[in-house]
Structures are given as C-alpha cells and as structure tokens.
N, C-alpha and C. Protein backbone atom coordinates (compact mmCIF):
# COMPACT_ATOMS: atom_id res chain seq x y z
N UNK A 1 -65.08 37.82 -13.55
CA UNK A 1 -64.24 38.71 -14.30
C UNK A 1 -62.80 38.23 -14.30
N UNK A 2 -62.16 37.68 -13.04
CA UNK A 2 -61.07 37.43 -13.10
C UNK A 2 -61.17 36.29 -13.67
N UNK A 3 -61.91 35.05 -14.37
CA UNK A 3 -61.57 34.05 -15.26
C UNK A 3 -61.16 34.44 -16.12
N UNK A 4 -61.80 35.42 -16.60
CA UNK A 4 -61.46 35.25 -18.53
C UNK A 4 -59.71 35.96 -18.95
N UNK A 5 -59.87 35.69 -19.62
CA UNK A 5 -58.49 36.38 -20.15
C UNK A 5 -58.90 37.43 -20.53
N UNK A 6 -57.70 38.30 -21.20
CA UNK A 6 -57.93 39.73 -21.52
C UNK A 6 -59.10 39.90 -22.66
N UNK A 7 -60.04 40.31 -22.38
CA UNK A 7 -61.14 40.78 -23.53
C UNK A 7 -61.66 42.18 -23.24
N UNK A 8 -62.70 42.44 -23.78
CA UNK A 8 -63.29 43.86 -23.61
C UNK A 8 -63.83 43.92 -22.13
N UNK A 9 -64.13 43.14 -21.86
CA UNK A 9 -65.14 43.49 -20.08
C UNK A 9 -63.66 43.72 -19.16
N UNK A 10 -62.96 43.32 -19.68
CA UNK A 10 -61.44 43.51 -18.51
C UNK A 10 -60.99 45.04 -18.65
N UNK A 11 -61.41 45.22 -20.00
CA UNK A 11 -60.45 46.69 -20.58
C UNK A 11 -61.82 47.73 -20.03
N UNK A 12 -63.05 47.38 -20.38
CA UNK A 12 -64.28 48.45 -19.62
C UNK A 12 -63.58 48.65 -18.26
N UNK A 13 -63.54 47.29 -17.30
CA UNK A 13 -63.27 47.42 -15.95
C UNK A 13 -62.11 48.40 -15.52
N UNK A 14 -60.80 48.22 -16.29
CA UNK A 14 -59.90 48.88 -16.06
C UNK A 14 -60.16 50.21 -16.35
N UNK A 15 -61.18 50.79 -17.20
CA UNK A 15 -60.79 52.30 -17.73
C UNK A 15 -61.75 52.39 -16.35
N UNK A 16 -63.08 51.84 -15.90
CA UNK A 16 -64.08 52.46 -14.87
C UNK A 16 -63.00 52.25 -13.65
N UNK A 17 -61.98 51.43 -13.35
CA UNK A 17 -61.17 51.58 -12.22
C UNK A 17 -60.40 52.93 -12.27
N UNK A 18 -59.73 53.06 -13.59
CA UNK A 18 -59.21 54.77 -13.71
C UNK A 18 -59.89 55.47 -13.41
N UNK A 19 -60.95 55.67 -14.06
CA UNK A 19 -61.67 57.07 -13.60
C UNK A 19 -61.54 56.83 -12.28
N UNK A 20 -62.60 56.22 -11.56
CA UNK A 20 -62.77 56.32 -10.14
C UNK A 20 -61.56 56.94 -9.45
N UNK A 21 -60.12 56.31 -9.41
CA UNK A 21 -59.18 56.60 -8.86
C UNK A 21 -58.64 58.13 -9.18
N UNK A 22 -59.06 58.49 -10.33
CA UNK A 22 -58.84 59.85 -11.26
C UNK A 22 -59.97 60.69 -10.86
N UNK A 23 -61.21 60.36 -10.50
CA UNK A 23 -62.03 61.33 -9.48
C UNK A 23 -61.78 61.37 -8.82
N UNK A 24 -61.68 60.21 -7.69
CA UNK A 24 -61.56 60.36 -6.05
C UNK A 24 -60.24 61.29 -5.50
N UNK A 25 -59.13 61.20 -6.24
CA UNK A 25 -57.57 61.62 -6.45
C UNK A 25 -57.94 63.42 -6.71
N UNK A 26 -58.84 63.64 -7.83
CA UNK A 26 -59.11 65.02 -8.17
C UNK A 26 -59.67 65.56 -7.19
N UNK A 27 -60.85 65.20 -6.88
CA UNK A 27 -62.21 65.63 -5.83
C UNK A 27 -61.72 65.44 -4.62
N UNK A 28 -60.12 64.79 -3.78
CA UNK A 28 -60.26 64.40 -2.69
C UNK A 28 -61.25 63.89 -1.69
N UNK A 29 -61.69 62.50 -2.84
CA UNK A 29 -62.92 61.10 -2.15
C UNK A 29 -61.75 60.42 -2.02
N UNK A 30 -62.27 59.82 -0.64
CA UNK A 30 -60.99 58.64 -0.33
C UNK A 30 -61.84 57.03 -0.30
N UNK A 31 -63.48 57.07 -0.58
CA UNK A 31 -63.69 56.30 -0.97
C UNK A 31 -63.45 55.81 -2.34
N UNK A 32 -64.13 56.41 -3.25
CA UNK A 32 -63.36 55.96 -5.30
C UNK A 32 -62.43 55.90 -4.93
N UNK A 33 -61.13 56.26 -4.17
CA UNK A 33 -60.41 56.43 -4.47
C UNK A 33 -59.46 55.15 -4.18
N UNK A 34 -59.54 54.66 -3.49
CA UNK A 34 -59.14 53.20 -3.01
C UNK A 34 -59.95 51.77 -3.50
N UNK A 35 -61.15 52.46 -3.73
CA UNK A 35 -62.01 51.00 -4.08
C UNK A 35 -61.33 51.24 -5.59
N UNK A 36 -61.19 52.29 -6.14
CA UNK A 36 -60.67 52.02 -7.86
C UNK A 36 -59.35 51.38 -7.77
N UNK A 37 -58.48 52.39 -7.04
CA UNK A 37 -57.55 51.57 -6.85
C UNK A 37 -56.93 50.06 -6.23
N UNK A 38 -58.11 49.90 -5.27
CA UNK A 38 -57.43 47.85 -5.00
C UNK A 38 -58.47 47.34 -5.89
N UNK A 39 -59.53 47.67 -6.68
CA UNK A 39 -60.24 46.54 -7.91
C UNK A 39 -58.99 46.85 -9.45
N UNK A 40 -58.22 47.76 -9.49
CA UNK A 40 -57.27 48.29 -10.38
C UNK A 40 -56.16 47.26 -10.11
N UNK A 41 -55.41 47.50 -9.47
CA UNK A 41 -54.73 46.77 -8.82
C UNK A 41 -54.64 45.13 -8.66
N UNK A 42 -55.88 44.78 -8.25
CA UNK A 42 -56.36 43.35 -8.39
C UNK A 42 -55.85 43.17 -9.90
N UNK A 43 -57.10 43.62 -10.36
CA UNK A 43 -57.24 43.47 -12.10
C UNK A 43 -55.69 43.13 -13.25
N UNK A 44 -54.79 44.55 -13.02
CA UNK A 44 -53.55 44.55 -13.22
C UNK A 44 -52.86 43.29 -12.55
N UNK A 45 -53.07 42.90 -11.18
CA UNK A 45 -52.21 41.97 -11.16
C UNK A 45 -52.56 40.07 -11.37
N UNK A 46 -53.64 40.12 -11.65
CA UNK A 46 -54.36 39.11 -12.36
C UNK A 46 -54.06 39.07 -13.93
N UNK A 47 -53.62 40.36 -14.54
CA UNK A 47 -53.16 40.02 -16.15
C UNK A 47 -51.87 40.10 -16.32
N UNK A 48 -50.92 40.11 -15.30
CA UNK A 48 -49.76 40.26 -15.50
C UNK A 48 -48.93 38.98 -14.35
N UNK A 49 -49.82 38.49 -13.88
CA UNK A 49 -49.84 37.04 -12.83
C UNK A 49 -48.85 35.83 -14.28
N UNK A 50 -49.14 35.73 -15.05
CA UNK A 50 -48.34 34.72 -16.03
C UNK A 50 -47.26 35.17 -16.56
N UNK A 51 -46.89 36.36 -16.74
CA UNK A 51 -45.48 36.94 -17.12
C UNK A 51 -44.37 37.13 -15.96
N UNK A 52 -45.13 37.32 -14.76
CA UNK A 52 -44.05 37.48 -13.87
C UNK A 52 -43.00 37.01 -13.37
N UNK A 53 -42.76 35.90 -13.54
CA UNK A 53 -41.72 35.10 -13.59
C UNK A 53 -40.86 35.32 -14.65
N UNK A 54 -40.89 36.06 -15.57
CA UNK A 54 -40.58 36.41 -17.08
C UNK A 54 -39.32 37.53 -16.81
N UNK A 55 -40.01 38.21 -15.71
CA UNK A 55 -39.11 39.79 -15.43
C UNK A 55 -38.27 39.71 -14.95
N UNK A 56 -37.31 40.26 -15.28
CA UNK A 56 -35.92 40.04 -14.12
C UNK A 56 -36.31 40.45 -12.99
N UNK A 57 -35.11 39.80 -12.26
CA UNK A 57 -35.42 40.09 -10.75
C UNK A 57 -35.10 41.30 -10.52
N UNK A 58 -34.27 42.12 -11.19
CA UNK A 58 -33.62 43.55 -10.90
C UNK A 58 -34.96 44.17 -10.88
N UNK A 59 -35.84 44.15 -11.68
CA UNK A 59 -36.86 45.04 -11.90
C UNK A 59 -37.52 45.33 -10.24
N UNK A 60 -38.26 43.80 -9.84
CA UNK A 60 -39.15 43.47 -8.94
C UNK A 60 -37.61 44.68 -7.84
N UNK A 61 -36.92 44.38 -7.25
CA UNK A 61 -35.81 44.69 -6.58
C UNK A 61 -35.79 46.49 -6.67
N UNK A 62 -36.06 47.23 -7.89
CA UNK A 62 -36.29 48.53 -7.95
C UNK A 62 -37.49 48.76 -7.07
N UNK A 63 -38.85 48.32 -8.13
CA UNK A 63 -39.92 48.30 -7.57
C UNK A 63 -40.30 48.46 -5.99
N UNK A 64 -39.87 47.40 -5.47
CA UNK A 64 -39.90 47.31 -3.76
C UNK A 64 -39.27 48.60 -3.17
N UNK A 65 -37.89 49.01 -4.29
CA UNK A 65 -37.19 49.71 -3.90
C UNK A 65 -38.17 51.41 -3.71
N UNK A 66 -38.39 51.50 -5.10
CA UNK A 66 -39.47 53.14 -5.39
C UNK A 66 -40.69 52.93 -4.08
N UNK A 67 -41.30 51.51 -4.22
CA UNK A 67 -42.35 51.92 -3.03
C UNK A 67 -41.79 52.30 -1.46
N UNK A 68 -40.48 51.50 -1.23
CA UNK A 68 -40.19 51.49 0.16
C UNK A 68 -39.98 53.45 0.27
N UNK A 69 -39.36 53.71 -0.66
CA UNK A 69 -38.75 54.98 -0.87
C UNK A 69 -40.09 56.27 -0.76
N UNK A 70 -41.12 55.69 -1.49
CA UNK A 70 -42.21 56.53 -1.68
C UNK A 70 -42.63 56.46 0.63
N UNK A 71 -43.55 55.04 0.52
CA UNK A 71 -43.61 54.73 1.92
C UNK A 71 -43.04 55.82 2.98
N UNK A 72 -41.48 55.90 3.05
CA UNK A 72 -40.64 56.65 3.84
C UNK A 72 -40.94 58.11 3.76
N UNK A 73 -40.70 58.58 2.58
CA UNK A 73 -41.10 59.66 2.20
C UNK A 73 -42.49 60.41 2.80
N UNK A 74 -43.35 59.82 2.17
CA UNK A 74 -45.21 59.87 2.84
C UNK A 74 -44.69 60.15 4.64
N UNK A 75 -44.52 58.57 4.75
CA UNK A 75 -44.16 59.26 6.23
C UNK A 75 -43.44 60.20 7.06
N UNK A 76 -42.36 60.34 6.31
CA UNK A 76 -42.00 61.72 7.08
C UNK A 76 -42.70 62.50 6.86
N UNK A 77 -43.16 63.28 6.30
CA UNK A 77 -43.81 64.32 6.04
C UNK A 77 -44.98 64.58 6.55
N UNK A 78 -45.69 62.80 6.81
CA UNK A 78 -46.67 63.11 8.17
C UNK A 78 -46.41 63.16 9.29
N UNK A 79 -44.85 62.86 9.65
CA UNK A 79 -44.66 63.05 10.89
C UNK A 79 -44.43 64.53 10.81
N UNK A 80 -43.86 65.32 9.95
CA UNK A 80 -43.53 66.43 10.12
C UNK A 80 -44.86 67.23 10.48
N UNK A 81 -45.65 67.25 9.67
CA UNK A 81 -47.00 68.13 10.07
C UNK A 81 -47.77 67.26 10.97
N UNK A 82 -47.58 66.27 11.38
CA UNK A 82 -48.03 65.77 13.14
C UNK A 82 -47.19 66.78 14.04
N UNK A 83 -46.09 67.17 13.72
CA UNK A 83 -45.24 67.56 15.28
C UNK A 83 -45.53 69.02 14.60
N UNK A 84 -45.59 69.45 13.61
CA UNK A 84 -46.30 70.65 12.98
C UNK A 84 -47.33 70.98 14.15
N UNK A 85 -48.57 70.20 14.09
CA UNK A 85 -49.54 70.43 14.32
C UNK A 85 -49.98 70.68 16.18
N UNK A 86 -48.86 69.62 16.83
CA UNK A 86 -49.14 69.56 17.73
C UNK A 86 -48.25 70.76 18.11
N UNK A 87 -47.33 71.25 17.95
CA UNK A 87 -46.62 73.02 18.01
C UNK A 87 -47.90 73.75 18.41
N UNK A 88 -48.52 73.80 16.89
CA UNK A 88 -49.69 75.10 16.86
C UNK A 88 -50.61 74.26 18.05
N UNK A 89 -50.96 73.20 18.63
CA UNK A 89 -52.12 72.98 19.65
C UNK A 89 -51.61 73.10 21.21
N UNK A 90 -50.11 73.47 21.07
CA UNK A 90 -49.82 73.73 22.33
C UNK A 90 -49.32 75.03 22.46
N UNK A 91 -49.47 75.84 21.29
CA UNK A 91 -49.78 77.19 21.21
C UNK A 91 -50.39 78.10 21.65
N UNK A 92 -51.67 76.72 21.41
CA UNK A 92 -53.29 77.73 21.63
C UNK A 92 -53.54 77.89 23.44
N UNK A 93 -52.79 76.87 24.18
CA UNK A 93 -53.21 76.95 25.26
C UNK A 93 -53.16 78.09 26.46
C-alpha cells in the first residue's frame, strides 16, 4: 500500500482509518482507536513525505508547538485527577 502513489486503495484506506478512529473515539475502544489512528497517521505521512521540505519551517515550529501544548495540557489534568483520586482513597480509610 505504501508503494503506490495516491490512488483509490489509499483513499478506501484512509476513510476505513477514519471511521475506526471515529468509532473507537465515540464508543470509548482504545483498541480502533489507535490502530486507526497510527495506520492513519502512517498513511498521511507517507503522502505528504515529498512536500515536506516544501513547508516553511514556521509551520513544522507551530505544530511541535500545538502538540507540546496539547501533551502538557493532557497531563496536567491527569495529574490533577491522580491527586483527585488518591484524596478520595485516603478518604475511604
């Protein structure tokens, strides 16, 4: 799959990678939900592998930037309901 260039079996693959990630995401499956997303992922970055050098660097530089930002984010918030949680378990005792 990853030889060919963009044709129809790439564009099937990508919509069956959406769904999956768009069930597993709905239904809270954390299996679809990752296998759609790193064969998605792959896929996307196998058709966009020859332009990338194309993009400014500012872009890539956001990018890193939104994930580091997302990353941080996620984590606090699990730390918060970790020290959440461990409150209520030293509650119960």
């Amino acid at each position: 799959m990853l030889d060919d260039p963009l044709t129809v079996r790439a564009l099937v693959l990508g919509a069956g990678c959406l769904a999956l990630t768009v069930a597993g995401a709905a239904l809270r499956w954390s299996a679809p939900l990752v296998v759609g997303s790193a064969v998605g992922a792959v896929l996307v970055l196998r058709e966009i592998g020859p332009y990338a050098g194309e993009v400014p660097q500012w872009v890539w530089i956001g990018l890193a930037g939104a994930l580091l930002t997302t990353v941080g984010i996620t984590w606090e918030r699990r730390l918060l309901e970790l020290r959440r949680a461990v409150g209520l378990l030293g509650r119960l005792r």
